[in-house]
Structure formats: structure tokens, C-alpha cells
Protein backbone atom coordinates (compact mmCIF):
# COMPACT_ATOMS: atom_id res chain seq x y z
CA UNK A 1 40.15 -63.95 8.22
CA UNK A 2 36.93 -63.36 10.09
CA UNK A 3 35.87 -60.43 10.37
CA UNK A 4 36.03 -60.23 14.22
CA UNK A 5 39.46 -60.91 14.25
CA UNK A 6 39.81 -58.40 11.31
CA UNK A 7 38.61 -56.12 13.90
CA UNK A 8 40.30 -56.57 16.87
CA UNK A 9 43.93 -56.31 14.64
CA UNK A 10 42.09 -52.47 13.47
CA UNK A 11 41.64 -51.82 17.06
CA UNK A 12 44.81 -52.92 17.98
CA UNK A 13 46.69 -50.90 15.68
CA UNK A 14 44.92 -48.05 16.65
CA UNK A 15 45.78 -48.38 20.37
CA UNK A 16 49.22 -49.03 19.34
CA UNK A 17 49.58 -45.60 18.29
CA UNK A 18 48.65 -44.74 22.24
CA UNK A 19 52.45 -46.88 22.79
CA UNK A 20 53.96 -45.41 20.22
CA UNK A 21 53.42 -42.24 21.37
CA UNK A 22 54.09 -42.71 24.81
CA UNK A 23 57.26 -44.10 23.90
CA UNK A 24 58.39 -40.94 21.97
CA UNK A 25 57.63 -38.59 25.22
CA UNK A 26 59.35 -41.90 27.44
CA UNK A 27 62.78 -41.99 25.47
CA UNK A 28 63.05 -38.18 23.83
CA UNK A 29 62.10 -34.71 25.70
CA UNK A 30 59.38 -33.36 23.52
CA UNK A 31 58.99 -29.69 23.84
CA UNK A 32 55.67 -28.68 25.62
CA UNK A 33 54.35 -26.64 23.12
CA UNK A 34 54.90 -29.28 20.02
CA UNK A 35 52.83 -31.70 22.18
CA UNK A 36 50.00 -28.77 22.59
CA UNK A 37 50.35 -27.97 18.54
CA UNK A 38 50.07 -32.03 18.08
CA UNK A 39 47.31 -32.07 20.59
CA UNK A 40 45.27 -29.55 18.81
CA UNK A 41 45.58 -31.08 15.42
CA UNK A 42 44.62 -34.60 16.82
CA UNK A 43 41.67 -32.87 18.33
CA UNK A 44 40.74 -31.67 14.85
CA UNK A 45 41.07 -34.74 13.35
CA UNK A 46 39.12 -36.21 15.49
CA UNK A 47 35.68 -33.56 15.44
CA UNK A 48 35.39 -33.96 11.73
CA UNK A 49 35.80 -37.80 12.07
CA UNK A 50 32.63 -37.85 14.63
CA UNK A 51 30.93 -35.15 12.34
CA UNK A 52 31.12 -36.19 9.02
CA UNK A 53 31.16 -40.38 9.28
CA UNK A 54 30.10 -40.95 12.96
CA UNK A 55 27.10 -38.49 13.44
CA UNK A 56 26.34 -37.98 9.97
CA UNK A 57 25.96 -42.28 9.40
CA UNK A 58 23.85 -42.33 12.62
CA UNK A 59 21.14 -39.94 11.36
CA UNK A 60 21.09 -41.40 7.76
CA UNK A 61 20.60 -45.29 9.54
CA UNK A 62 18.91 -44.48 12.27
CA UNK A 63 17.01 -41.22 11.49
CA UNK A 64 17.63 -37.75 13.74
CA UNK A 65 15.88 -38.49 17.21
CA UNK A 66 18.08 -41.59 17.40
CA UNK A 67 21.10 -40.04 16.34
CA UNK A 68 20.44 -36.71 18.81
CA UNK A 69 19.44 -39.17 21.62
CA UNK A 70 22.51 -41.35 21.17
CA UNK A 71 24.93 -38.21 20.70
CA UNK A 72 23.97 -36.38 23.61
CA UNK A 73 23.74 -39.53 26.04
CA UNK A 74 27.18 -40.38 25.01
CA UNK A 75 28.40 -36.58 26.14
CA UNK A 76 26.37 -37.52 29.77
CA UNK A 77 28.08 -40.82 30.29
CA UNK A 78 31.51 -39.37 29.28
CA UNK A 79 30.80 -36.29 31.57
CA UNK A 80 29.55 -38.32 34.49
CA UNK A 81 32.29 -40.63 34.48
CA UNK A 82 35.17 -38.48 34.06
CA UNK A 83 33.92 -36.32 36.95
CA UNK A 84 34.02 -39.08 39.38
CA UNK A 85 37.35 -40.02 38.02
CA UNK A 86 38.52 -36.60 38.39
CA UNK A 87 37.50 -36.90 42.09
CA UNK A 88 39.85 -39.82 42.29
CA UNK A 89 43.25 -38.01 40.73
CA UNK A 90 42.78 -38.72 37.15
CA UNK A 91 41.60 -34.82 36.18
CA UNK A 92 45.00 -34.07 34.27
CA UNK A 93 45.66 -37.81 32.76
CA UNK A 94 45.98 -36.10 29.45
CA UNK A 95 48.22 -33.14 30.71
CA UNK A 96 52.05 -33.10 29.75
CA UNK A 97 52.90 -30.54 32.54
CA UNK A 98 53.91 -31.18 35.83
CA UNK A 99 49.48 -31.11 36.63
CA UNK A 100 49.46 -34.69 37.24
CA UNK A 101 49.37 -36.76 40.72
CA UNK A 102 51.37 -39.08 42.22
CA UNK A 103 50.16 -42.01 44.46
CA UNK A 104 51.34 -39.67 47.44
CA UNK A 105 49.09 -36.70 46.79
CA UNK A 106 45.93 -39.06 45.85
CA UNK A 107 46.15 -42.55 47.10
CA UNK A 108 44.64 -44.80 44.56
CA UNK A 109 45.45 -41.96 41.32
CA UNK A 110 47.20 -44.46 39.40
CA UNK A 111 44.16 -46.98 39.24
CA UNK A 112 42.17 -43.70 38.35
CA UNK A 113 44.44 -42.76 35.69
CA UNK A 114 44.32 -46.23 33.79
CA UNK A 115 40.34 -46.20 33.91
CA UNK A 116 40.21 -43.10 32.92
CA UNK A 117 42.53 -44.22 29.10
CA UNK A 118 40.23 -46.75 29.20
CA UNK A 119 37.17 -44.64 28.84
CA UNK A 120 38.71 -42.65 26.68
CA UNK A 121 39.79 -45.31 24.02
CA UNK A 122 36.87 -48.09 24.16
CA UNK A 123 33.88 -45.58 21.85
CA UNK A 124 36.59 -45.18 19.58
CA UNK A 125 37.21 -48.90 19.13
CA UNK A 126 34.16 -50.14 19.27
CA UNK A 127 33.11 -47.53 16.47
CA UNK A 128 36.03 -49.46 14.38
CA UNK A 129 34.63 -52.79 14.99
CA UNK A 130 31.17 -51.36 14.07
CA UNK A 131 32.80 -49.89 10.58
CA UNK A 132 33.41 -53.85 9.49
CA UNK A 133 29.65 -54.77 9.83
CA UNK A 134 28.55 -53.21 6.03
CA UNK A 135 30.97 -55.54 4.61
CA UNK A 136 33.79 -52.59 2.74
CA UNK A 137 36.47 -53.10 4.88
CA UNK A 138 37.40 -50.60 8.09
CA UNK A 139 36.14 -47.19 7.76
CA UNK A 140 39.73 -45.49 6.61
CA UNK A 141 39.02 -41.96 7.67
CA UNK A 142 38.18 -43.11 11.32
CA UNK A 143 41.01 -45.44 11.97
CA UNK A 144 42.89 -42.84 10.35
CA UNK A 145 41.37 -39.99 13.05
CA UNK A 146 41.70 -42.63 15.96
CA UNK A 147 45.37 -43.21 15.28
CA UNK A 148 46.24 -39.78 14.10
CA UNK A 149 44.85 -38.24 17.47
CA UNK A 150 45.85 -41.43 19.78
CA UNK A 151 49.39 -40.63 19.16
CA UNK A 152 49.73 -36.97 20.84
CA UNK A 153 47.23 -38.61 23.04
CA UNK A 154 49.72 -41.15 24.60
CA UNK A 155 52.85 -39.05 23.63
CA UNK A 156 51.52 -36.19 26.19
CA UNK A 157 49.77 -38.55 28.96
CA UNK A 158 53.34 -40.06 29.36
CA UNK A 159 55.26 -36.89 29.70
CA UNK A 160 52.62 -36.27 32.08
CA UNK A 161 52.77 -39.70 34.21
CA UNK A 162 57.25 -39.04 33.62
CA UNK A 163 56.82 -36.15 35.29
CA UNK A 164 54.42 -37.26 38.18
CA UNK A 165 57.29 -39.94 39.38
CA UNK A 166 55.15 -42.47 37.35
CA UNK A 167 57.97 -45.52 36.64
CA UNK A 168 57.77 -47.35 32.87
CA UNK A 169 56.91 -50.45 34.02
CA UNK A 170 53.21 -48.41 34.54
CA UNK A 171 53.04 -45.75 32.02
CA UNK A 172 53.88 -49.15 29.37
CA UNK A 173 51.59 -51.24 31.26
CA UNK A 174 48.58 -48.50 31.03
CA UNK A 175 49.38 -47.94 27.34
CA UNK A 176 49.81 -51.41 26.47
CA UNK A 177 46.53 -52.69 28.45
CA UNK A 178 45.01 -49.96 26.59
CA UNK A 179 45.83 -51.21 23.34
CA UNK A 180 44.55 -54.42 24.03
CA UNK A 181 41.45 -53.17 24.90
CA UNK A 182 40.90 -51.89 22.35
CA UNK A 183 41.30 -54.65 20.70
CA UNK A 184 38.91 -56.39 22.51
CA UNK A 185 36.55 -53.26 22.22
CA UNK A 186 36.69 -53.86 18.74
CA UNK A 187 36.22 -57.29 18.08
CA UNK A 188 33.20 -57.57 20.48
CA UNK A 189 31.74 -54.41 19.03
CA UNK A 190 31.25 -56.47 15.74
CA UNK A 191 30.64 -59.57 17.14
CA UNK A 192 27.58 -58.84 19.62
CA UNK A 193 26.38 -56.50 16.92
CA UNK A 194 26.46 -58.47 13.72
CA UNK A 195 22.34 -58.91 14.20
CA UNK A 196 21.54 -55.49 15.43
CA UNK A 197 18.93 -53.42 14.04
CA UNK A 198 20.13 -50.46 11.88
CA UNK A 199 18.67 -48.13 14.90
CA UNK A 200 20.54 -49.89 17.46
CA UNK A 201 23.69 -49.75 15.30
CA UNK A 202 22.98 -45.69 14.87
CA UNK A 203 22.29 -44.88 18.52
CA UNK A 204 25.81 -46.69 19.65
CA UNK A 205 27.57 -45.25 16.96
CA UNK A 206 26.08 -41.62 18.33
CA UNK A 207 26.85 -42.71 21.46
CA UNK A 208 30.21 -42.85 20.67
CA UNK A 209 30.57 -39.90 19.15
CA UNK A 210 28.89 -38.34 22.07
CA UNK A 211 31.55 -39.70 23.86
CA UNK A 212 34.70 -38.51 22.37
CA UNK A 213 33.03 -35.17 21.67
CA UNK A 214 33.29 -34.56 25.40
CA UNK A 215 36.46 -36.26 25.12
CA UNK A 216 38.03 -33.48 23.16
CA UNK A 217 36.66 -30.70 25.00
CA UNK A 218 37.14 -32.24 28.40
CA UNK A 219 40.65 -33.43 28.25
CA UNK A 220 42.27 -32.68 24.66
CA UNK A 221 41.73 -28.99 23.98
CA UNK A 222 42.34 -27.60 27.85
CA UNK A 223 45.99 -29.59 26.75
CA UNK A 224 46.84 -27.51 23.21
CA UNK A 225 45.20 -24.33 24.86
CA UNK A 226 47.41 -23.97 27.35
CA UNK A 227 50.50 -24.18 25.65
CA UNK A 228 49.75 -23.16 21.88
CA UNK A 229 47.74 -20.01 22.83
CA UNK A 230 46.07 -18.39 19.95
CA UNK A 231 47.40 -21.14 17.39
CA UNK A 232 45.19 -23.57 19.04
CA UNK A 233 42.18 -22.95 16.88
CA UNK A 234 44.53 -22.85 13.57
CA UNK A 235 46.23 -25.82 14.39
CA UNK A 236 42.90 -28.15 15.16
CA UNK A 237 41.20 -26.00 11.92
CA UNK A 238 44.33 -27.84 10.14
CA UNK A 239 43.74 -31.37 11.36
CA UNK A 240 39.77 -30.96 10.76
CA UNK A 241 41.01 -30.31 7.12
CA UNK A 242 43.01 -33.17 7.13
CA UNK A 243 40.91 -35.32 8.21
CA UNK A 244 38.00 -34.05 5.59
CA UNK A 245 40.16 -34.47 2.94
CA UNK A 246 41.22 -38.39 3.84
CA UNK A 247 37.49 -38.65 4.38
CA UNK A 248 36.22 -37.51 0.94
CA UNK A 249 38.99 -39.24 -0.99
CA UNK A 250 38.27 -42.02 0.33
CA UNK A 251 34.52 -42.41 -1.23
């Protein structure tokens, strides 16, 4: 199979955890502090992910000024863009509660909404597509992080959308879209770059990292605060863990 393809499938299964999860919170009435504790952990999972294969790789290909410059313009893009999104009714995609808009509060929130999943799952993907290019097969302990935290990421986005009035037709449509994106993310990731220099590779992979870095702190940690409390830092302590552990076994 080539290994673009092989790609795109990696990203694909990944987003499918976004429909699984929104599927869960579509057809069963998941309590509102589960989703926070779930939240948390994915939010774990996800920092030691970035820190120990996305960051770490970056400095050891690229040296530390790349990986530094990368990381930190990933966190401005991120920032930038979700602020103008949040200007357009996408602020709470990620919230569970009853914080979300409907078309009739914020004409045009829906459209806002979808963008915003899409910036929030395309550095992931494109890091998995990226993984391929040293030739050992997708890096296990991301696609492990991606799906791990994609699922509580979808699961509480649709209880939020559910609650806003959103119908299935678009909370399906904006999860399933997603998933093929990042499917697509994925397979051109490794495709356009096959060729690139070993610095180019390490300031998009910091980049990324950047990214969901402000991600997390942005849009998945305001979620588990709110409802888990004091638990929250246990919780995503527990799913940094996790992740670590899948991480090392894996070497």
C-alpha cells in the first residue's frame, strides 16, 4: 500500500474517533461531569504526546531555534484564528453545556463552528502523515493521543451542538467532514513532504504542536475545569501517564 494512502486510512481512523464520540453524546445522555473527567484525561494525553514525540523529535531534527520558532508560531496561528472564530459564534464549540449558539443568536455560527473542528483536527493529522516519512510505520503513541483525546473531543462538542438546537444531519455532517479531513490532512502531509529537509520537517512538526498546545488550553481544559473542579489536574496527570507509558513501551 503506499504510504500516502497508508496515511490518509491513520488519519481517518483518528477522525473517526471525533464520530464515534459524537455519536455516544447523540444517542445516550452522558453526564456532564464524565465528559469533563474524559475531557481532562484526553487533554493529558495529548500534552505528553506534543512533549515527549512532537517537541522533543523537532529539536533533535531540527535543532532548538527551529523547534522554539516552530512551537511558538504554531500557539500564534492557533490563537489568532480561534479569536476571530470566536468573534463569529464558535467560542464554546468544545463546550457540552448549554454555552453554545444557535444560528438565531449568531447568524453564520454554524459555518464558524465547523471551521473551527477543522482547525482543531488538521496539526494533528498532518503530524500522523509526517510520522510515516522515517519509514517504521505510524508513530503509535500519537495516533494513540489523537484518538484517545478526539473521542471526548467529539463526544462533548455534540452534546454541546444537541443542546444548541443543532439537528444530526449537521453535528454528523461536521464530524464526518472532519474525519475526512483529516484524512486528507494526512495523506498530503506525507506526500508534499516526502523531499523536505529535516529542518522543514522539525519546524511543521513544532508547529503543530504549537498548535494543539493552545488547543488544550484554549478549548479543552476551560471544558474539564468547569465541571470536574479540583479533579481536573488529577484526571489530565492520569492521561499524561498514560500516554508516557504507551509512549515508552513502544520504543
Amino acid at each position: 500500500m503506499p504510504q500516502w494512502l497508508q496515511a490518509g486510512l491513520w488519519g481517518l481512523v483518528a477522525g473517526g474517533a471525533l464520530v464515534a464520540g459524537a455519536g455516544v453524546a447523540w444517542l445516550v445522555r452522558v453526564p456532564a461531569r464524565l465528559i469533563a473527567a474524559i475531557m481532562a484525561f484526553g487533554a493529558g494525553v495529548l500534552i505528553s504526546a506534543l512533549s515527549f514525540d512532537l517537541v522533543d523529535e523537532a529539536e533533535r531534527s531540527g535543532g532548538l531555534g527551529a523547534a522554539a520558532t516552530g512551537f511558538l508560531a504554531g500557539a500564534v496561528m492557533y490563537v489568532a484564528a480561534n479569536a476571530w472564530l470566536a468573534r463569529h459564534g464558535a467560542r464554546h464549540r468544545k463546550r457540552s453545556g448549554h454555552q453554545q449558539v444557535d444560528e438565531g443568536q449568531a447568524q453564520g455560527s454554524g459555518a464558524a463552528i465547523a471551521i473551527g473542528a477543522l482547525l482543531d483536527g488538521v496539526p494533528e493529522s498532518v503530524v500522523l502523515g509526517l510520522s510515516l516519512l522515517n519509514g517504521g510505520g505510524v508513530g503509535v503513541a500519537v495516533l494513540a493521543a489523537v484518538f484517545i483525546s478526539n473521542v471526548p473531543e467529539g463526544l462533548s462538542s455534540a452534546s454541546g451542538m444537541k443542546n444548541a438546537g443543532r439537528d444530526a444531519r449537521y453535528v454528523f455532517g461536521v464530524w464526518g467532514g472532519i474525519a475526512l479531513a483529516s484524512a486528507v490532512a494526512a495523506s498530503v502531509g506525507n506526500l508534499t513532504l516526502r523531499t523536505a529537509s529535516p529542518a522543514a520537517i522539525a519546524i511543521i512538526t513544532a508547529v503543530a504542536a504549537g498548535a494543539i498546545l493552545a488547543m488544550i488550553a484554549d478549548t479543552m481544559i476551560p471544558e474539564a475545569f468547569e465541571r470536574a473542579h479540583v479533579l481536573t489536574g488529577l484526571i489530565t496527570t492520569i492521561g499524561f501517564l498514560t500516554a508516557f507509558t504507551i509512549e515508552r513501551l513502544g520504543h
